[in-house]
N, C-alpha and C. Protein backbone atom coordinates (compact mmCIF):
# COMPACT_ATOMS: atom_id res chain seq x y z
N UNK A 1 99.38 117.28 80.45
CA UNK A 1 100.29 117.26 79.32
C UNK A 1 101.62 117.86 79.79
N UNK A 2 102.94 116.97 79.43
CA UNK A 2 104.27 117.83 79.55
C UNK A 2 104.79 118.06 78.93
N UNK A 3 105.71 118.62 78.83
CA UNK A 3 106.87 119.17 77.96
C UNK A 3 107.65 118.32 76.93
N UNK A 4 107.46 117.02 77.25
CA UNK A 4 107.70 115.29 76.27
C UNK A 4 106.43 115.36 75.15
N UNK A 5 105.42 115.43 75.86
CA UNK A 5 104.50 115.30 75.05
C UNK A 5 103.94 116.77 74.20
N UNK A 6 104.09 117.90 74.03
CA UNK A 6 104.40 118.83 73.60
C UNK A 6 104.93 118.62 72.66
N UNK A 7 106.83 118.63 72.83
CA UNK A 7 107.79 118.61 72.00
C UNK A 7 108.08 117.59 71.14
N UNK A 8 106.93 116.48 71.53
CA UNK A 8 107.57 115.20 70.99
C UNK A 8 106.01 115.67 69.85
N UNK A 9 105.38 116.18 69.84
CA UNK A 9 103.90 116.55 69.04
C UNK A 9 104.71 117.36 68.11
N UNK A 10 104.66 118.48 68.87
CA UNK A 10 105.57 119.43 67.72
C UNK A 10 106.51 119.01 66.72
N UNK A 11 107.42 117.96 67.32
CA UNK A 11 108.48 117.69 66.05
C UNK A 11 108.13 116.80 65.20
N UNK A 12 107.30 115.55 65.88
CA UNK A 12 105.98 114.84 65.00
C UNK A 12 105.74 115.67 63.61
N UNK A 13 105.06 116.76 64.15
CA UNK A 13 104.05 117.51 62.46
C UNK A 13 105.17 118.24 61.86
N UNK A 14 106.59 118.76 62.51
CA UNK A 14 107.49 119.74 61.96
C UNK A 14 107.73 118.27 60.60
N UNK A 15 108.12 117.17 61.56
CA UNK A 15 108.49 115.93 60.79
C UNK A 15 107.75 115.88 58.86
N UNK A 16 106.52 115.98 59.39
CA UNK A 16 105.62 115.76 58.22
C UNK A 16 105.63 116.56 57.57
N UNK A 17 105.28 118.08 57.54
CA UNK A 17 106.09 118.93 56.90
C UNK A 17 107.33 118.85 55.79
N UNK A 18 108.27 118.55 56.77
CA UNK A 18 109.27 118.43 55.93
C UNK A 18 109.76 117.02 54.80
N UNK A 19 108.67 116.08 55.24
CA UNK A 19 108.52 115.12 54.33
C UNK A 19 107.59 115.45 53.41
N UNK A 20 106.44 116.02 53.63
CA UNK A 20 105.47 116.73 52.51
C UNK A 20 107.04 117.51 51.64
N UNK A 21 107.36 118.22 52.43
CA UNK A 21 108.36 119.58 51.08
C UNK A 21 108.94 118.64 50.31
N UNK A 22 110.08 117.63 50.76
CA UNK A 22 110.73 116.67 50.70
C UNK A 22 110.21 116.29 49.22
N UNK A 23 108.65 115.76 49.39
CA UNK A 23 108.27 115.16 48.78
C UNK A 23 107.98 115.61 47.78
N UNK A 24 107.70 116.98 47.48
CA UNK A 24 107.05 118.11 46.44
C UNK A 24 108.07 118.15 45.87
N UNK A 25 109.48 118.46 46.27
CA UNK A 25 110.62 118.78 45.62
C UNK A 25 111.42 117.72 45.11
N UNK A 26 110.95 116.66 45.64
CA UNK A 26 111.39 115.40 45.22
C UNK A 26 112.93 115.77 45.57
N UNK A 27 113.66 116.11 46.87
CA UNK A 27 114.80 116.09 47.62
C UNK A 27 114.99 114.71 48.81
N UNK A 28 115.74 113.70 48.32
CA UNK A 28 115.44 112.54 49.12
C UNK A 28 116.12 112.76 51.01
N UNK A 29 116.76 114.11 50.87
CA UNK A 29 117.27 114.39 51.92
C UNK A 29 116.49 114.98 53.29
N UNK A 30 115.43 115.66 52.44
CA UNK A 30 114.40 116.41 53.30
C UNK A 30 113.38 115.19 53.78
N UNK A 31 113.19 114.47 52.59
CA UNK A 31 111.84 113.29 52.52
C UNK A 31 112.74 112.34 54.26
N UNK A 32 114.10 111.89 54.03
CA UNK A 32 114.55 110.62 54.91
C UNK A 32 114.65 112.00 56.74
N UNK A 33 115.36 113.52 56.60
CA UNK A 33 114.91 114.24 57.52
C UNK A 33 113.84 114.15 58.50
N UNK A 34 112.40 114.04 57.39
CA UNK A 34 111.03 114.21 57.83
C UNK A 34 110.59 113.04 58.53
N UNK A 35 111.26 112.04 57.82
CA UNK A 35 110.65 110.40 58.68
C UNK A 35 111.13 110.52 60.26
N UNK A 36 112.82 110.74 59.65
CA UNK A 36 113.60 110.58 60.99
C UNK A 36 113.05 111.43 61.99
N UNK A 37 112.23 112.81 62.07
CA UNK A 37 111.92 113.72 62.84
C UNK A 37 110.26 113.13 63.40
N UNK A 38 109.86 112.72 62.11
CA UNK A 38 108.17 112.28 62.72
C UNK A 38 108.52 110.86 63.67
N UNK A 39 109.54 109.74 63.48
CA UNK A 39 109.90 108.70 63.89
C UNK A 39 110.47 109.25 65.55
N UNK A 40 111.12 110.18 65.52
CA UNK A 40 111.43 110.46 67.02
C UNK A 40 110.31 111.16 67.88
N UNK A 41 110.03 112.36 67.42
CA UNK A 41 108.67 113.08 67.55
C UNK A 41 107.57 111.98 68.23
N UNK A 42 107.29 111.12 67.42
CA UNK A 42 106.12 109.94 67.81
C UNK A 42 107.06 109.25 68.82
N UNK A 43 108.24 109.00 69.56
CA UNK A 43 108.39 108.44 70.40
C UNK A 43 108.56 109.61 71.26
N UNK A 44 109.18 110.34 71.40
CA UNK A 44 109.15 111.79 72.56
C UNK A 44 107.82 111.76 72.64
N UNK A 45 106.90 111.89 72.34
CA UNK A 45 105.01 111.89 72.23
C UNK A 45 104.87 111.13 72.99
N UNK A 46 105.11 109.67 73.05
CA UNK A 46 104.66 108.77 73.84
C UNK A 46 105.18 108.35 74.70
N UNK A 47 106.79 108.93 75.30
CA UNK A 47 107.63 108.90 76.78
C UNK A 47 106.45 109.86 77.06
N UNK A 48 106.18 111.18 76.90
CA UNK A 48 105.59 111.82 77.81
C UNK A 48 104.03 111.70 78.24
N UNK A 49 103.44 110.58 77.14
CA UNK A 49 102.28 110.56 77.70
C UNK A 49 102.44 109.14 78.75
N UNK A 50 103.23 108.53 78.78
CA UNK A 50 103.72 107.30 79.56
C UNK A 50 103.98 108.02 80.96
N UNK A 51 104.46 109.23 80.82
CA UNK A 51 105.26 109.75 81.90
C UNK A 51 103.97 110.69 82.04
N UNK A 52 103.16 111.14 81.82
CA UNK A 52 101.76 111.29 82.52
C UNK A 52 100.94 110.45 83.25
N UNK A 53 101.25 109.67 82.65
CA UNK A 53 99.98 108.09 83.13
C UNK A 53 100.77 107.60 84.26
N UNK A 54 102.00 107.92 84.44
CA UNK A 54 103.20 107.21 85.66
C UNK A 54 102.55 108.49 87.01
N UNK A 55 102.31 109.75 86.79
CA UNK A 55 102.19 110.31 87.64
C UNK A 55 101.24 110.60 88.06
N UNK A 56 99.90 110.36 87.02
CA UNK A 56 98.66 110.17 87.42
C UNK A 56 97.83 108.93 88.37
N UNK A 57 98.90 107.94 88.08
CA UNK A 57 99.03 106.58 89.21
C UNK A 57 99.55 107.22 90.48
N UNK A 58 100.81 107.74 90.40
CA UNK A 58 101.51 108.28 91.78
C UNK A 58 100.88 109.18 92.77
N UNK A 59 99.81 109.74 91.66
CA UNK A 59 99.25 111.05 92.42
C UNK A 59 97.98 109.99 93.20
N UNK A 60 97.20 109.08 92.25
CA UNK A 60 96.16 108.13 93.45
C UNK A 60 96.24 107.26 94.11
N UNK A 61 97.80 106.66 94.25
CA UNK A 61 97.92 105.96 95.07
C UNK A 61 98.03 105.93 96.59
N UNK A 62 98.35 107.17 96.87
CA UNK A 62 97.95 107.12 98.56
C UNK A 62 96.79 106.97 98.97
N UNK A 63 95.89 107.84 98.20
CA UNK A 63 94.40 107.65 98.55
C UNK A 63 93.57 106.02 98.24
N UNK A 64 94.70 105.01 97.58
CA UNK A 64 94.02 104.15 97.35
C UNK A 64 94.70 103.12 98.45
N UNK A 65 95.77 103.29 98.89
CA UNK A 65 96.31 102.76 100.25
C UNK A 65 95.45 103.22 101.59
N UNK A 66 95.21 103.96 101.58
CA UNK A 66 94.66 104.47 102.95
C UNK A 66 93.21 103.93 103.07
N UNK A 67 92.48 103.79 101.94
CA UNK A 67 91.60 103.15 101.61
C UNK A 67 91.45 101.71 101.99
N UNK A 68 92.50 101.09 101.25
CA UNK A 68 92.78 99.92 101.82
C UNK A 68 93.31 99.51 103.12
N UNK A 69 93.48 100.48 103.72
CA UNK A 69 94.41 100.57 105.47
C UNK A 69 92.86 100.32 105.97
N UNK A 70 92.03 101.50 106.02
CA UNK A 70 90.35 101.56 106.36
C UNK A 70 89.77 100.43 106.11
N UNK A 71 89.97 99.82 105.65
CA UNK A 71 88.70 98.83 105.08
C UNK A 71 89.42 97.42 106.01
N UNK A 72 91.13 97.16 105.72
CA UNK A 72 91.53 95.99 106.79
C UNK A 72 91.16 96.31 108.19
N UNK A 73 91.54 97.42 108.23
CA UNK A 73 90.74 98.09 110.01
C UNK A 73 89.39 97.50 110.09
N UNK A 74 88.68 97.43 109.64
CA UNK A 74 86.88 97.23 109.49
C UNK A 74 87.18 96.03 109.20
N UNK A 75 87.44 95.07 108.73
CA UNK A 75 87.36 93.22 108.77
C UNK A 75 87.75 92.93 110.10
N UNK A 76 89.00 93.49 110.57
CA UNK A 76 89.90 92.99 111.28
C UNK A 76 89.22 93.26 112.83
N UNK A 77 88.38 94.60 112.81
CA UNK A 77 87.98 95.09 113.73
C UNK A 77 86.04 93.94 113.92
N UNK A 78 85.77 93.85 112.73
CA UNK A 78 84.70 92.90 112.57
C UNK A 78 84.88 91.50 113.34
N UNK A 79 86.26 91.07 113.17
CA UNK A 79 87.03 89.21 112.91
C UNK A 79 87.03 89.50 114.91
N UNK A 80 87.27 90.88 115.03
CA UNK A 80 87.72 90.33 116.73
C UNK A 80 86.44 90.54 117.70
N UNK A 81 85.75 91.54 116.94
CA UNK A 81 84.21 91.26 117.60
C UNK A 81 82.98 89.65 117.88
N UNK A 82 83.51 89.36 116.31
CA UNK A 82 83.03 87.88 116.10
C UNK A 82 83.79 86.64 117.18
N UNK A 83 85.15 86.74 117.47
CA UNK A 83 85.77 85.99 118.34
C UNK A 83 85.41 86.19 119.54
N UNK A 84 85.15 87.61 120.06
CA UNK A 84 85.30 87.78 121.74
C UNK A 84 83.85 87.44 121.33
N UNK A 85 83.00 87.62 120.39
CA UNK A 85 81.55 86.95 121.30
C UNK A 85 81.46 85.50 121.41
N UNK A 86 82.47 84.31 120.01
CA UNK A 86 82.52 83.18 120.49
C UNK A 86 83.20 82.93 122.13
N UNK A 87 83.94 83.56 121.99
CA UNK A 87 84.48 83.27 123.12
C UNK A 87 83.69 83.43 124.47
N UNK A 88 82.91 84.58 124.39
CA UNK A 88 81.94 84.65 125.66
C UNK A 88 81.14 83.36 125.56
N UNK A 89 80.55 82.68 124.10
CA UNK A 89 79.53 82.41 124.16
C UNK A 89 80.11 80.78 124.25
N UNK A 90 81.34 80.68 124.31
CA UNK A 90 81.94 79.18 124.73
C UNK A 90 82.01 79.26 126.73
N UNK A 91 82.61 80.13 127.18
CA UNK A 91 82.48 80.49 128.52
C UNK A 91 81.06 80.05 129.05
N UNK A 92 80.50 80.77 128.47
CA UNK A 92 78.87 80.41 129.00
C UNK A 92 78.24 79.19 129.10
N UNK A 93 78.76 78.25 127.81
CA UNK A 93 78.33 77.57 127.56
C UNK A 93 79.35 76.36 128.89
N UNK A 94 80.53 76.60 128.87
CA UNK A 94 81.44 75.83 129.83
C UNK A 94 80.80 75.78 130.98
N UNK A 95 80.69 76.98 131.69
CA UNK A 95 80.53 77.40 133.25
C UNK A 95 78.87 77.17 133.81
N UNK A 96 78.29 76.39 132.97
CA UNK A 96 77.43 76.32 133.70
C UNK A 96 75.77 76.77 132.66
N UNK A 97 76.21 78.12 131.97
CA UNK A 97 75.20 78.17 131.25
C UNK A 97 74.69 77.22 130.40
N UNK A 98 75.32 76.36 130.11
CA UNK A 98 74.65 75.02 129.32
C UNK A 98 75.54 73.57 129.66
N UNK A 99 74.61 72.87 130.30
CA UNK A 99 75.34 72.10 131.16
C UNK A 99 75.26 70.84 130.49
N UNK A 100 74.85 70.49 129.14
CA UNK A 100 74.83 69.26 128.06
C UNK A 100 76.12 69.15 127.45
N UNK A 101 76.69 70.69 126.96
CA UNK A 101 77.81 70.53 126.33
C UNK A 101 78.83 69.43 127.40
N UNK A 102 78.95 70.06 128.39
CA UNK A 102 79.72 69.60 129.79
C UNK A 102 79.61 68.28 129.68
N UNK A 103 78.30 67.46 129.98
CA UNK A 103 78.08 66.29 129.91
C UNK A 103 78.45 65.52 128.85
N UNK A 104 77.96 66.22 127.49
CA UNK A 104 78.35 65.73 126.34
C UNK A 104 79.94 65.68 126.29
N UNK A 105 80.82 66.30 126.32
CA UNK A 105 82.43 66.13 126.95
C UNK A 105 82.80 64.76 127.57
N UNK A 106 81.98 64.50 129.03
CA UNK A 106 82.33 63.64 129.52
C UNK A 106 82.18 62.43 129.02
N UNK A 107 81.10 62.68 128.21
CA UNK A 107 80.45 61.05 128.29
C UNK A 107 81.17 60.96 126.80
N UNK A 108 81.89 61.90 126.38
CA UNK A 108 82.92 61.13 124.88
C UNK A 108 83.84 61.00 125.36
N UNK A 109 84.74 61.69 126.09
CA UNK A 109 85.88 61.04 126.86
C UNK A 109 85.76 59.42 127.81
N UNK A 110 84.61 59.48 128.17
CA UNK A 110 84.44 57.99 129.42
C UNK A 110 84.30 56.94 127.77
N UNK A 111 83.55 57.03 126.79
CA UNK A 111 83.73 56.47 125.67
C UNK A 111 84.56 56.24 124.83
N UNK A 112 85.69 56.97 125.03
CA UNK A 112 87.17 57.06 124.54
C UNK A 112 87.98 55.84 125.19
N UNK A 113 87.87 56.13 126.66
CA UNK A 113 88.69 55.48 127.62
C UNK A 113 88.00 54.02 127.30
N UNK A 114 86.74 53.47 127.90
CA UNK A 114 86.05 52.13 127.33
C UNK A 114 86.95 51.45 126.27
N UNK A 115 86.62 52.09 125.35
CA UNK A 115 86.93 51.77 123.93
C UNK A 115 88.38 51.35 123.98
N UNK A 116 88.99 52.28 124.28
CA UNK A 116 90.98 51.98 124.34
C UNK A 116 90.88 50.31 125.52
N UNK A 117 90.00 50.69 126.73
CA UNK A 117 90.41 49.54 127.28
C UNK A 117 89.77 48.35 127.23
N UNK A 118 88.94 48.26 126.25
CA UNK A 118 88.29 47.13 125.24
C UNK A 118 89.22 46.91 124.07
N UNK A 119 89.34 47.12 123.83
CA UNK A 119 90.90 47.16 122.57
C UNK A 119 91.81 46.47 123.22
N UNK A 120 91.99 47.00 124.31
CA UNK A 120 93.68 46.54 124.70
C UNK A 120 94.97 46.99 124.15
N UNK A 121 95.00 48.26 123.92
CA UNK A 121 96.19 48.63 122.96
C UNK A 121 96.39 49.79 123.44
N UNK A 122 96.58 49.65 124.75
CA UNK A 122 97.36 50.54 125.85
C UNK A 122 98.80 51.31 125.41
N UNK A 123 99.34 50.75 124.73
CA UNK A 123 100.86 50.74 124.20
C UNK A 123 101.38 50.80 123.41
């Protein structure tokens, strides 16, 4: 709670007050006083609880950035583990450890070439 929301409370009920007297005495000066004081009062009330809720965001937002810093670290750190093992596991598969893929390569490329020069549309 601040000093908005305090003062803006306080002049709120001073407000009503003086529209209650206002009203007892039937003085239309005190009665239109009391509105005008509860009418500002209720907005000073609610800058400062606005202006609580602004700093109660400000105060968790680092901890909710850093949070989010941690967690892209951990995908990102996940995404490059997952690559360097495709990548080993394409190597392997190139060099020899699996020697179908290799074949399988060739024999769609020699089927490529056929094909274009059965076509005839070199050009």
């Amino acid at each position: 709670m601040n000093k908005h929301e305090l003062h803006g409370g306080a002049r709120y009920v001073g407000g009503k007050v003086e529209k209650a007297i206002g009203d007892t005495v039937d003085s239309r000066d005190w009665q239109v006083s009391g509105v005008k004081d509860q009418f500002a009062g209720g907005a000073e009330n609610l800058f400062g609880r606005a202006q609580s809720i602004a700093e109660d965001v400000a105060d968790a937002t680092p901890g909710l950035i850093e949070e989010a810093r941690e967690k892209a670290g951990d995908v990102a750190a996940s995404a490059a583990d997952a690559a360097r093992r495709g990548a080993h596991e394409a190597r392997v598969a190139v060099r020899g450890g699996d020697e179908r893929l290799l074949w399988a390569a060739v024999a769609a490329l020699g089927g490529f070439a056929l094909g274009w020069l059965a076509n005839d549309q070199r050009g």
